[in-house]
Protein backbone atom coordinates (compact mmCIF):
# COMPACT_ATOMS: atom_id res chain seq x y z
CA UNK A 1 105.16 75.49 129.67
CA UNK A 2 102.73 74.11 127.32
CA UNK A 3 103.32 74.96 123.32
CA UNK A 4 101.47 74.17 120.49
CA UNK A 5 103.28 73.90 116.77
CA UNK A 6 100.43 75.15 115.26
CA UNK A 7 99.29 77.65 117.13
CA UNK A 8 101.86 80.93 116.32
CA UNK A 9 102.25 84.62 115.99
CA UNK A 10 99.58 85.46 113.66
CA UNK A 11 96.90 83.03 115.56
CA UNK A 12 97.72 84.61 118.72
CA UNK A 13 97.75 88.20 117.30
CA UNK A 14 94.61 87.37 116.19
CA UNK A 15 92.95 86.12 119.52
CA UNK A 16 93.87 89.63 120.82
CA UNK A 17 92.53 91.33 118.89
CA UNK A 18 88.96 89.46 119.82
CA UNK A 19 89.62 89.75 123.01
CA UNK A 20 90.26 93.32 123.48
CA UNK A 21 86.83 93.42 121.13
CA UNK A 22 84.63 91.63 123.36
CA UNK A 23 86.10 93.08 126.72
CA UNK A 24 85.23 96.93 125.05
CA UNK A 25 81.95 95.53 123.71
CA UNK A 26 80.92 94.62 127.35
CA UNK A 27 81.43 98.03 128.40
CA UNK A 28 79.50 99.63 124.61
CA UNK A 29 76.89 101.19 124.61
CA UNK A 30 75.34 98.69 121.62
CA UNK A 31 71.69 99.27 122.08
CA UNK A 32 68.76 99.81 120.19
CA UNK A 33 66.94 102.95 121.44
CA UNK A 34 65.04 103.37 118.09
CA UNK A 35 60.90 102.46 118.77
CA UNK A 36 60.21 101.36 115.43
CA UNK A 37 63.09 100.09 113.22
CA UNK A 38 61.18 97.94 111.07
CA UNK A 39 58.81 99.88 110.33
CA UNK A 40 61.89 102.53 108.81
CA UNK A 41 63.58 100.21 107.05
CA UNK A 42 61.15 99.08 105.23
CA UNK A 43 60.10 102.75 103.75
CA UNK A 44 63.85 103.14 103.60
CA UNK A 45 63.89 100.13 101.68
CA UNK A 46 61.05 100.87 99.61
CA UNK A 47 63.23 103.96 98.70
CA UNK A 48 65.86 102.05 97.54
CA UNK A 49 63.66 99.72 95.19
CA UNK A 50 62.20 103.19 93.58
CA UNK A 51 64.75 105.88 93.79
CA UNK A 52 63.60 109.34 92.47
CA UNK A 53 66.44 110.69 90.60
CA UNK A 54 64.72 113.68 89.36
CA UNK A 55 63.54 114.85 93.00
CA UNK A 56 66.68 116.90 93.68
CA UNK A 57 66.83 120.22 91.71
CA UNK A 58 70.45 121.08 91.80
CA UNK A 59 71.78 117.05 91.49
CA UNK A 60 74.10 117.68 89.11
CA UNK A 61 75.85 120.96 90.19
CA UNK A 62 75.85 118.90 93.98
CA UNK A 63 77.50 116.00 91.93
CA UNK A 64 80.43 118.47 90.29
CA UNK A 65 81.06 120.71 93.29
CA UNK A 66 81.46 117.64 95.32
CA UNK A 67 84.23 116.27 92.48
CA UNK A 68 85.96 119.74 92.41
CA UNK A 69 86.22 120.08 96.58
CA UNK A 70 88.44 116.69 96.16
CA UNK A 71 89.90 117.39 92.98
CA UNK A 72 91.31 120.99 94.74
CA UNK A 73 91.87 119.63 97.94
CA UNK A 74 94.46 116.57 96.68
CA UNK A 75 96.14 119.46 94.40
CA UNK A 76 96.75 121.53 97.21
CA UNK A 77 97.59 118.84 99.78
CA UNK A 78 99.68 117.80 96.57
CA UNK A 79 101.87 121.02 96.70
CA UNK A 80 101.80 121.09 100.75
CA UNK A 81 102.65 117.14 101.42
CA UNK A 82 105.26 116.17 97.81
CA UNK A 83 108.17 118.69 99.24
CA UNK A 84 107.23 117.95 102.69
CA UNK A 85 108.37 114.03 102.12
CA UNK A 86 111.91 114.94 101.13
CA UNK A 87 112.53 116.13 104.50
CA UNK A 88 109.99 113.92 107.02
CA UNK A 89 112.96 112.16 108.00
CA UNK A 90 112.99 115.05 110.86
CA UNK A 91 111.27 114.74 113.70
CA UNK A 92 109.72 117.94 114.27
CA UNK A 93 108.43 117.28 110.44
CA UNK A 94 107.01 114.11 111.35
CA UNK A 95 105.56 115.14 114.41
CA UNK A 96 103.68 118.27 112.95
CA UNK A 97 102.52 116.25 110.53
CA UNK A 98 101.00 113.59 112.71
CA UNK A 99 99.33 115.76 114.59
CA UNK A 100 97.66 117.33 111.23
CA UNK A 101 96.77 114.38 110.00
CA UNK A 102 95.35 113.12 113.24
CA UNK A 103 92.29 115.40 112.99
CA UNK A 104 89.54 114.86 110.45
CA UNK A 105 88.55 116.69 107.97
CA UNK A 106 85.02 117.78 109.37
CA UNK A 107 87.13 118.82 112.64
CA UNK A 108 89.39 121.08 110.14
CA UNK A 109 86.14 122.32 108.71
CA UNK A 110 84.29 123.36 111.61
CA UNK A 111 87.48 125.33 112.43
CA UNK A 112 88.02 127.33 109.10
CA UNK A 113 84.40 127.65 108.93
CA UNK A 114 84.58 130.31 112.14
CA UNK A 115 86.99 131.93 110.08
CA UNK A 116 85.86 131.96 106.37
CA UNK A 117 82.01 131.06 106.77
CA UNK A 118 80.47 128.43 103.90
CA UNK A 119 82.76 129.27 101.65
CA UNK A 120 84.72 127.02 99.17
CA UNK A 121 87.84 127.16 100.66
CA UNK A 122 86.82 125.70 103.76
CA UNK A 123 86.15 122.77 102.26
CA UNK A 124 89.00 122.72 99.94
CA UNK A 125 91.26 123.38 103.16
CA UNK A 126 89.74 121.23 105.24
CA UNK A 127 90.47 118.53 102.85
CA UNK A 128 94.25 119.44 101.95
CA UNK A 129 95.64 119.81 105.37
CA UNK A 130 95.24 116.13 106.47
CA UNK A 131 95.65 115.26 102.92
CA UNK A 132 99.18 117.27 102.49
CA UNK A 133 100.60 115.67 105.83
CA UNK A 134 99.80 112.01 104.63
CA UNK A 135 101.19 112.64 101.56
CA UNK A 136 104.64 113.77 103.14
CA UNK A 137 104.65 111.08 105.08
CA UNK A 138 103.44 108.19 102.56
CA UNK A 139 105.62 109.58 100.14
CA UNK A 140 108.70 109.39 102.23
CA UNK A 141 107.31 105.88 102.78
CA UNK A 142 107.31 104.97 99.52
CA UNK A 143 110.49 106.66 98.60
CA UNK A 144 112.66 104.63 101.56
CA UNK A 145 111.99 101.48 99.26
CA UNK A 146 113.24 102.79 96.40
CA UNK A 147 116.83 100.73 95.57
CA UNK A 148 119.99 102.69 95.45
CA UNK A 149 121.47 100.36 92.85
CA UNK A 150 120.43 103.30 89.92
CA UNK A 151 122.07 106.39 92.64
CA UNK A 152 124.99 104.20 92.49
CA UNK A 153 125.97 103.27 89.36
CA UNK A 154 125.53 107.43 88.50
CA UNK A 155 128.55 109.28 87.16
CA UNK A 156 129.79 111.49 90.18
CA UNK A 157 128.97 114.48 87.94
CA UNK A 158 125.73 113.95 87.56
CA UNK A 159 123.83 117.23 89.29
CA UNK A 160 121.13 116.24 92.77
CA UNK A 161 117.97 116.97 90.30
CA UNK A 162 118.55 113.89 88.00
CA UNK A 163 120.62 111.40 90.63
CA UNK A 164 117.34 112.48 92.34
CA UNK A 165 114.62 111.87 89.05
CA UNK A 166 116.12 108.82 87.72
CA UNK A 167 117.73 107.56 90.71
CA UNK A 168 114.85 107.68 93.05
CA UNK A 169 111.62 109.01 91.77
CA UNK A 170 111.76 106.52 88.58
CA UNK A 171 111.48 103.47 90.43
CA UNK A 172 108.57 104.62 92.78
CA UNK A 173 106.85 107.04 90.39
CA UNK A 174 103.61 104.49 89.48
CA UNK A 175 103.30 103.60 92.80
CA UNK A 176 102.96 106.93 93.87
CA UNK A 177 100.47 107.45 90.97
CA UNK A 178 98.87 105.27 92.06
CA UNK A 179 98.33 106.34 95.71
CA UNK A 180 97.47 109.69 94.63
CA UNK A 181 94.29 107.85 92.69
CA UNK A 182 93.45 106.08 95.84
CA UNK A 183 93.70 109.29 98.17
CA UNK A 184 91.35 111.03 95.41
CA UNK A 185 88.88 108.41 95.67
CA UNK A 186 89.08 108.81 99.66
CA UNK A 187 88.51 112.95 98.93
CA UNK A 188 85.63 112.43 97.12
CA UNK A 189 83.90 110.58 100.43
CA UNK A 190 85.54 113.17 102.43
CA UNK A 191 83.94 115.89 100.19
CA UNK A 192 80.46 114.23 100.19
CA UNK A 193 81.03 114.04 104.07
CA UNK A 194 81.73 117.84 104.07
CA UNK A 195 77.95 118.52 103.19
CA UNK A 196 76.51 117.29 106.59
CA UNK A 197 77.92 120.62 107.99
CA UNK A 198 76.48 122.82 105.16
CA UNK A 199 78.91 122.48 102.43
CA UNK A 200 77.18 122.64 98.91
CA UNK A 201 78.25 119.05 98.01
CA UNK A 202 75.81 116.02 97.48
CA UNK A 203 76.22 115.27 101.52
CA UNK A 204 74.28 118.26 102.07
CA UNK A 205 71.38 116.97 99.72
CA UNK A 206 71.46 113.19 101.12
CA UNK A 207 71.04 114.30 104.66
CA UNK A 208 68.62 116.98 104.38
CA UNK A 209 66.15 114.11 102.21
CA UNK A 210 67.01 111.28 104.25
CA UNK A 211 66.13 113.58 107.71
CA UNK A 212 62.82 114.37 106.23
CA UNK A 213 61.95 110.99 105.44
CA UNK A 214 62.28 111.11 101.41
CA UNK A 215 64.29 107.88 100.99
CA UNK A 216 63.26 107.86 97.03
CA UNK A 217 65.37 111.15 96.94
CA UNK A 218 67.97 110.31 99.43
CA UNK A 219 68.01 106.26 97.65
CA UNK A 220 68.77 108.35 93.94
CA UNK A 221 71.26 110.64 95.70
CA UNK A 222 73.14 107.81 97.36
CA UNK A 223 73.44 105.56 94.61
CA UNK A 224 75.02 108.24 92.24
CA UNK A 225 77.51 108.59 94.96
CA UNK A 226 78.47 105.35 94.55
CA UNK A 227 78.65 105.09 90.99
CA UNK A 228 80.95 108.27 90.69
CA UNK A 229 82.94 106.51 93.19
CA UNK A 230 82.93 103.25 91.47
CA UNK A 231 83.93 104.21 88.35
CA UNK A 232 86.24 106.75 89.42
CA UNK A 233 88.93 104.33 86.73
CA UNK A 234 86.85 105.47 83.29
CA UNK A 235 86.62 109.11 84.02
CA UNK A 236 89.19 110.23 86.59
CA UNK A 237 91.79 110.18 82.99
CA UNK A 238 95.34 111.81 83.72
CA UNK A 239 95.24 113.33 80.02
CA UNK A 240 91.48 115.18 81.38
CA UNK A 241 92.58 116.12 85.25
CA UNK A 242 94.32 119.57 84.01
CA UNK A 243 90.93 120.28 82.21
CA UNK A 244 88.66 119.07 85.34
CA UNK A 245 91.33 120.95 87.79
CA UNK A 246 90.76 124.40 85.32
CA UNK A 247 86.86 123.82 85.27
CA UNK A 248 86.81 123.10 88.98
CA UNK A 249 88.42 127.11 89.73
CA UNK A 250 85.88 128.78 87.07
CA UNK A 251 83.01 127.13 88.33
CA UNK A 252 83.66 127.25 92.30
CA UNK A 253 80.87 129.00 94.15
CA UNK A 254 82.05 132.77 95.17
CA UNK A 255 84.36 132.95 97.53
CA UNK A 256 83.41 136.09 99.61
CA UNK A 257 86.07 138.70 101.09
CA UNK A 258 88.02 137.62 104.19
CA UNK A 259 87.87 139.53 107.17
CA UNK A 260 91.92 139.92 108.49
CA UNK A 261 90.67 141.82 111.55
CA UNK A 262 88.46 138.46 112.54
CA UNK A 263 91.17 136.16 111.73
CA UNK A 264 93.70 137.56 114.04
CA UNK A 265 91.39 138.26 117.07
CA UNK A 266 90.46 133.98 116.25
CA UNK A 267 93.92 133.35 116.37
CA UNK A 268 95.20 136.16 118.82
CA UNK A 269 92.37 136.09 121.01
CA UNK A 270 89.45 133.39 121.02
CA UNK A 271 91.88 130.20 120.63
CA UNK A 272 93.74 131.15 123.62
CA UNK A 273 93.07 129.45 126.76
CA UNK A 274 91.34 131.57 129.90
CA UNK A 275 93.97 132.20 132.12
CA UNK A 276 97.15 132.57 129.60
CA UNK A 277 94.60 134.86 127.23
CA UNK A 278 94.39 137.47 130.70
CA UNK A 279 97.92 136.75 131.07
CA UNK A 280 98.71 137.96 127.50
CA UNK A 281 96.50 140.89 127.26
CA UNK A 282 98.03 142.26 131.02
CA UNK A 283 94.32 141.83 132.38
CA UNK A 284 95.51 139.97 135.27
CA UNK A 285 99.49 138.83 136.95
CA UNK A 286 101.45 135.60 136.27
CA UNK A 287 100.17 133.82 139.14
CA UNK A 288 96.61 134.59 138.97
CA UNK A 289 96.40 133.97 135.44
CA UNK A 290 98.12 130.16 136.05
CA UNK A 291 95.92 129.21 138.49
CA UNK A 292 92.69 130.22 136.45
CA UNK A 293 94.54 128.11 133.00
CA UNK A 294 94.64 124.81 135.46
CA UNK A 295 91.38 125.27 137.18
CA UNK A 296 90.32 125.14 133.20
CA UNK A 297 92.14 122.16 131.60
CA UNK A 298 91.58 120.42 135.09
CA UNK A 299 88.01 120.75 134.22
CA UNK A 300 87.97 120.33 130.48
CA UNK A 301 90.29 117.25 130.89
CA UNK A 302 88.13 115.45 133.57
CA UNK A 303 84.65 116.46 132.44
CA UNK A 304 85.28 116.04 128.48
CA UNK A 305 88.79 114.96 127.40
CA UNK A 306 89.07 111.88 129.31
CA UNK A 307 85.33 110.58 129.30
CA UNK A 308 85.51 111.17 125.31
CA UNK A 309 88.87 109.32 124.97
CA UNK A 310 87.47 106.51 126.45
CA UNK A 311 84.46 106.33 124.47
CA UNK A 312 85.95 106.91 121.41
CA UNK A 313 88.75 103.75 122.51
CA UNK A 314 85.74 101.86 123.38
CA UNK A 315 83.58 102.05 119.96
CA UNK A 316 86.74 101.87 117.78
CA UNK A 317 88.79 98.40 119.70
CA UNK A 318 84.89 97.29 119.05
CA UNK A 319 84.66 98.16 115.40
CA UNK A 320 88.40 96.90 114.65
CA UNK A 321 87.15 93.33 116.12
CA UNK A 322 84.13 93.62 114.07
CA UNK A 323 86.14 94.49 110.99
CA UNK A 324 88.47 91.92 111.35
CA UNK A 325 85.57 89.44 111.09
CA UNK A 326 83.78 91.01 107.93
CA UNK A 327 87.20 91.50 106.46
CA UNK A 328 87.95 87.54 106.76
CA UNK A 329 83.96 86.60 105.89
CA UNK A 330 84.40 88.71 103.06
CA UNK A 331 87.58 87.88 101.63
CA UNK A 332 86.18 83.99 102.09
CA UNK A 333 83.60 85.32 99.45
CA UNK A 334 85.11 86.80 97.18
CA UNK A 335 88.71 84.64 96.97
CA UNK A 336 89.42 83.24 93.21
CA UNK A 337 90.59 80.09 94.76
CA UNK A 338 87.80 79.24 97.01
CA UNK A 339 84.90 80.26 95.51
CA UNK A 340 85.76 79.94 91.33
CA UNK A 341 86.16 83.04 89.19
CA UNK A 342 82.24 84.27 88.67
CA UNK A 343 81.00 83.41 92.26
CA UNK A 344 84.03 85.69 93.39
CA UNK A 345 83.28 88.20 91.07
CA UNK A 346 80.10 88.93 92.32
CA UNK A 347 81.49 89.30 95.44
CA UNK A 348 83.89 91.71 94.78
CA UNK A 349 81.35 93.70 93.16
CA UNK A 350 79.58 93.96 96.60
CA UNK A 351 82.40 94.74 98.29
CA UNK A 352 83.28 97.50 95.44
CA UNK A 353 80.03 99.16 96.24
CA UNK A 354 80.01 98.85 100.45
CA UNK A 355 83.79 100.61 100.01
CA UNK A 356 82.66 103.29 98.30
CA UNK A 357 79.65 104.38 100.55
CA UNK A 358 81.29 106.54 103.08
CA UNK A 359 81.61 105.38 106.81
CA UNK A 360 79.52 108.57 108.04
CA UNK A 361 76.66 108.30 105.61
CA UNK A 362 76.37 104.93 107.06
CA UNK A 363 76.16 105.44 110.45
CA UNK A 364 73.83 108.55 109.46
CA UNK A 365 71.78 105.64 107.53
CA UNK A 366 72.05 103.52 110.55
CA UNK A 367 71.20 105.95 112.95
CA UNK A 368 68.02 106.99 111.38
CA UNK A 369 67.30 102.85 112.12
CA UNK A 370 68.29 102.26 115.36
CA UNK A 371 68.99 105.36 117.52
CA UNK A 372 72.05 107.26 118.68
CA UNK A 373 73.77 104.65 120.14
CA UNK A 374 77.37 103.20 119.10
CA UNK A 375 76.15 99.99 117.54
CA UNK A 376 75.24 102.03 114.00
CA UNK A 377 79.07 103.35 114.06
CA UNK A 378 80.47 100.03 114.79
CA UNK A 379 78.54 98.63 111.92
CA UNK A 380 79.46 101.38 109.70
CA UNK A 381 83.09 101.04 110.48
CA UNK A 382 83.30 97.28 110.02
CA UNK A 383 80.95 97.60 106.88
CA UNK A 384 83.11 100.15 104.78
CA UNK A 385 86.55 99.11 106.59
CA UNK A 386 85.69 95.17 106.32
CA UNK A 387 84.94 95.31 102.34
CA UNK A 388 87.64 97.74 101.52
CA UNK A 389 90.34 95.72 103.40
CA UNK A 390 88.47 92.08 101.69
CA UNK A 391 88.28 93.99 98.41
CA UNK A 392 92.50 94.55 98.48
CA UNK A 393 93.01 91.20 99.66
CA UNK A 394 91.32 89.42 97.11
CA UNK A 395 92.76 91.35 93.91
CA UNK A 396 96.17 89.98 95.53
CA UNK A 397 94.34 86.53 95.72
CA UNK A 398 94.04 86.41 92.12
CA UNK A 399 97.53 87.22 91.41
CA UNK A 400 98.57 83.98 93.67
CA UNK A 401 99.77 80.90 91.36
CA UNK A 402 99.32 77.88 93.40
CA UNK A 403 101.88 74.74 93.76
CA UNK A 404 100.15 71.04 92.96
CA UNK A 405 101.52 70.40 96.60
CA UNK A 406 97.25 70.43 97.78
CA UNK A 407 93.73 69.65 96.28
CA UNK A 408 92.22 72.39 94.80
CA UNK A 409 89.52 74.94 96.06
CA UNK A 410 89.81 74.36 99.83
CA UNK A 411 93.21 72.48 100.67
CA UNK A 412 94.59 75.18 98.14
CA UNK A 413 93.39 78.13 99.99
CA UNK A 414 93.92 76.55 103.63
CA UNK A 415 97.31 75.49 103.01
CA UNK A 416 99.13 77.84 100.83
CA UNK A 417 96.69 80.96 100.13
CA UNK A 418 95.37 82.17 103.50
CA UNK A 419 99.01 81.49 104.89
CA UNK A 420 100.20 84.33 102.21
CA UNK A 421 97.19 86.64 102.19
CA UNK A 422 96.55 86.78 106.21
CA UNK A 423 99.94 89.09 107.23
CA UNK A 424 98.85 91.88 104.35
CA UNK A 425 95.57 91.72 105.63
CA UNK A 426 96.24 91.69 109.33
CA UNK A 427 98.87 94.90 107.99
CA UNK A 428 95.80 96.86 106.39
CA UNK A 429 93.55 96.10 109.45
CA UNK A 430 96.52 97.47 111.59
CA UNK A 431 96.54 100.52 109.10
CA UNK A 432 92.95 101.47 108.89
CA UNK A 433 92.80 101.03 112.80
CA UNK A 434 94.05 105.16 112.69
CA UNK A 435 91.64 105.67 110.07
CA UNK A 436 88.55 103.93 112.71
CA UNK A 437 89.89 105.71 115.35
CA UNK A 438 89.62 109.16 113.51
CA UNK A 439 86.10 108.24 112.56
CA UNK A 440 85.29 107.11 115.53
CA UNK A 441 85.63 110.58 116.82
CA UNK A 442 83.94 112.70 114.08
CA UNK A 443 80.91 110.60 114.75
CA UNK A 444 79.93 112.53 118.10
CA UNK A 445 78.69 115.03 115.92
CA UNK A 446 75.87 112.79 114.90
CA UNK A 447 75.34 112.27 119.14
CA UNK A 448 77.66 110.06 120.26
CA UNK A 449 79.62 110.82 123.41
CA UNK A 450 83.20 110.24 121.68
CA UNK A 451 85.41 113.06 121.67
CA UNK A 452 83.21 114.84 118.61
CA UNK A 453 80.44 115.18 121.00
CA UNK A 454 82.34 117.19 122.92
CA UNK A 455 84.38 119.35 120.13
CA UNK A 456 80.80 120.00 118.25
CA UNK A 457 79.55 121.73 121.47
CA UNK A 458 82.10 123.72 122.36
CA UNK A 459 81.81 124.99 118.37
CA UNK A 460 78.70 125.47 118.59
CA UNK A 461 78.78 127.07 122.72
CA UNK A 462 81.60 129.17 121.02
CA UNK A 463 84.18 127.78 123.32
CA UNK A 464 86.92 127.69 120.74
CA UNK A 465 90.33 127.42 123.35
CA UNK A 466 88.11 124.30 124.69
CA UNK A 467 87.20 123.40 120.64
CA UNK A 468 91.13 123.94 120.19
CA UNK A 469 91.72 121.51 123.19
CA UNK A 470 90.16 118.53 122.60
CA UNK A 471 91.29 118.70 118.72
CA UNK A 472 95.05 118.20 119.91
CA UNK A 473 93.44 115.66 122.30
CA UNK A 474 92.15 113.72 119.45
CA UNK A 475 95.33 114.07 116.69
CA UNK A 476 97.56 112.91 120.62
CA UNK A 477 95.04 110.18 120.54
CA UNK A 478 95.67 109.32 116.73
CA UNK A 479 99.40 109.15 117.06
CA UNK A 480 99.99 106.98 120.44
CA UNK A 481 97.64 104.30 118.90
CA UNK A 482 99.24 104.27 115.65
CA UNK A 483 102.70 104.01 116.84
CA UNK A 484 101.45 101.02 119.49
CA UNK A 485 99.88 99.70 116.16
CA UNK A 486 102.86 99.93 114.37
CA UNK A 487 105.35 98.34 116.64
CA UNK A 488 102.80 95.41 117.63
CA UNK A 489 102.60 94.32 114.27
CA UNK A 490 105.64 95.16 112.21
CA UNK A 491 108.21 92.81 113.63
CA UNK A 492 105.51 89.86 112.52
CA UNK A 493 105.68 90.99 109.25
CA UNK A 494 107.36 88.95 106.84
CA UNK A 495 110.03 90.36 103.79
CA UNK A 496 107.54 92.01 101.02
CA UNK A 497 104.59 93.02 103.31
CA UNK A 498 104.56 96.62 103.58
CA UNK A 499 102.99 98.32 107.04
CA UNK A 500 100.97 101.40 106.62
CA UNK A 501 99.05 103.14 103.69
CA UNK A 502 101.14 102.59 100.67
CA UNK A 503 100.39 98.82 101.51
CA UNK A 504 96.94 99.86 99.96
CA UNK A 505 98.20 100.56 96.47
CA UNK A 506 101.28 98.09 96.68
């Protein structure tokens, strides 16, 4: 058998993962069904040269309601995920979790919304549940690397709080600071997200202007976005986040009464299955009842489930080859060491501002362009995901102190730089693969056939046991790719590289 020195783990890793890109692209449905996409891009352009920032009459209660759904939604997930960690170590834990996390938040909102209407908490729900399970299990994460040299060295009196406080929490508290900035940053484009289903945030404003073709309006609106994204560092103060938290409760739209009757009979009644819901309520025997439950999922699972899965593999192996590509163009760009300190300033800057546009408002924005096919969600994915994964990689670029082993600029970065950077990056492509694939479904409620599609109809056909069904479908989904994700990339990782979502704050 032929071997090449040069050509190891990572290289071959790497072919993959183009491979298994171009094989799903083949099968993709990439084309462009719009008539005239010139001719809206250039009055969507023409919007973004003269945004109207006056046009929208409630911009800056959209603007603060958007800020408090996130700001509630990481408390509560806060509360729900920080005790949760100190005992994920169980399985059941772990696997609940998983499963929580695995659906998105507009899934979890179109699901509280049967129950509690437009109000505010489903939106602030709908953002702690996934929240509070990736907290318990980043946490834990986190915690697991925390060095027992402090535990040890501990008089034997000392009580479980403090061994606990100083022994563990210490070493791993900024980190964890840290990640709860980031995951506040990630609720704010979830919360902005939460208006395309009639939320009261700034999504709601942004697509009702871009749908009727003000782009001045929708160009204002989106670049505010942005900028309370981007400089989420100057205002987003710990000594100011009990004041914005007490602000956010007094000013929260009403929250009308909730009906316990409808909640149960949701829960009781319209969840369960047809079949097993005759079954329960003695309308029919055992037998009967089982055969009219498989005739169901038979159906459901060969008409919806399965067709949706496939799409919704499809579109996101496509958008994690596409991602890898912008997330290596980009980091070329904006590397310290390849492209000298101002040229890779700028770049980051551009990368700063494609991160902080969400990936749904983009493949709104693209859809408007080129029709509802999957080639505007595979650009939005590798747009957002390619620039935030470049963006991390080349703040750890900076940080690199190079050897006089190599010329500078290019030998420098070919030689000693890329060979360092590559495995982290590689690691965060492998970890926002579960964050694609979650988009990747949400984005059949725009009209593509991924497993959304489907979920957004039977919603909206008030099918909620087939709704209920093809949410586990897509958290089942979630978790099998992320633990084939996992085990295909961790053993390549070398000492220091950390696999999953902490590795985007370490």
């Amino acid at each position: 058998m032929i071997r090449f020195p040069f050509f190891g783990a990572w290289q071959r890793l790497t072919l993959c993962i183009w491979f298994i890109a171009i094989i799903s692209a083949y099968f993709a449905d990439i084309s462009v069904i719009s008539l005239e996409p010139w001719s809206e891009l250039t009055r969507m352009a023409l919007g973004f040269i003269t945004p109207d920032f006056f046009a929208t009459e409630s911009m800056g209660r959209a603007l603060w309601l958007t800020v408090s759904f996130a700001l509630l939604g990481v408390a509560l997930g806060l509360l729900l995920g920080a005790p949760l960690s100190l005992i994920y170590q169980s399985r059941f834990v772990a696997g609940i979790c998983a499963m929580v996390r695995g659906i998105h938040e507009i899934f979890w909102a179109l699901l509280f919304l049967q129950l509690f209407g437009l109000s505010p908490i489903t939106g602030i729900l709908a953002i702690a549940l996934p929240y509070g399970a990736t907290f318990a299990r980043v946490f834990h994460d986190i915690l697991q690397q925390s060095p027992n040299t402090t535990t040890q060295t501990m008089p034997s009196a000392v009580d479980r709080v403090s061994r606990y406080t100083y022994g563990k929490l210490g070493h791993v508290y900024p980190l964890m600071l840290a990640y709860i900035r980031y995951r506040f940053e990630c609720a704010l484009r979830s919360s902005a997200v939460l208006g395309f289903i009639g939320m009261p945030t700034i999504g709601f404003y942004l697509e009702t202007a871009f749908r009727q073709g003000n782009y001045h309006e929708g160009a204002a609106l989106l670049m505010l976005l942005v900028l309370l994204i981007g400089t989420i560092s100057w205002w987003a103060r710990a000594k100011l986040l009990l004041v914005y938290l007490l602000f956010a409760i007094v000013t929260l739209p009403p929250i009308g009464a909730v009906d316990g009757l409808l909640v149960w009979q949701f829960i009781s009644h319209d969840l369960l299955p047809p079949g097993i819901n005759s079954i329960v309520y003695g309308q029919i025997g055992l037998t009967q009842g089982m055969e009219l439950f498989i005739v169901w999922w038979q159906r459901l699972t060969y008409e919806q489930a399965l067709p949706g899965m496939l799409a919704t593999l499809i579109l996101a192996l496509c958008a994690l080859g596409a991602t890898h590509l912008l997330a290596l163009w980009g980091y070329l760009a904006a590397s310290r060491h390849l492209r000298g300190r101002f040229a890779a300033g700028a770049s980051q800057l551009l990368l700063l501002l494609l991160r902080s546009i969400p990936e749904y408002l983009l493949a709104f924005i693209f859809m408007m362009l080129l029709g509802p096919s999957m080639l505007p969600a595979i650009a939005a994915l590798s747009l957002h995901n390619g620039a935030l994964i470049a963006y991390l990689v080349s703040r750890q670029d900076g940080a690199i102190k190079t050897s006089a082993l190599y010329y500078p600029r290019l030998d420098h970065f070919s030689y000693e730089v890329l060979p360092r950077i590559y495995p982290n990056l590689i690691s965060l492509l492998f970890y926002r693969f579960e964050i694609i694939l979650r988009e990747t479904a949400i984005f059949g409620v725009l009209g593509i056939a991924t497993l959304g599609f489907y979920i957004d109809s039977a919603f909206a056909e008030i099918r909620y046991s087939n709704a209920l069904y093809l949410l586990l479908t897509t958290a089942l989904l979630n978790v099998v790719v992320d633990i084939i994700a996992r085990r295909l990339v961790a053993k390549r990782l070398p000492q220091g590289v950390v696999l999953g979502q902490a590795s985007c704050v370490a």
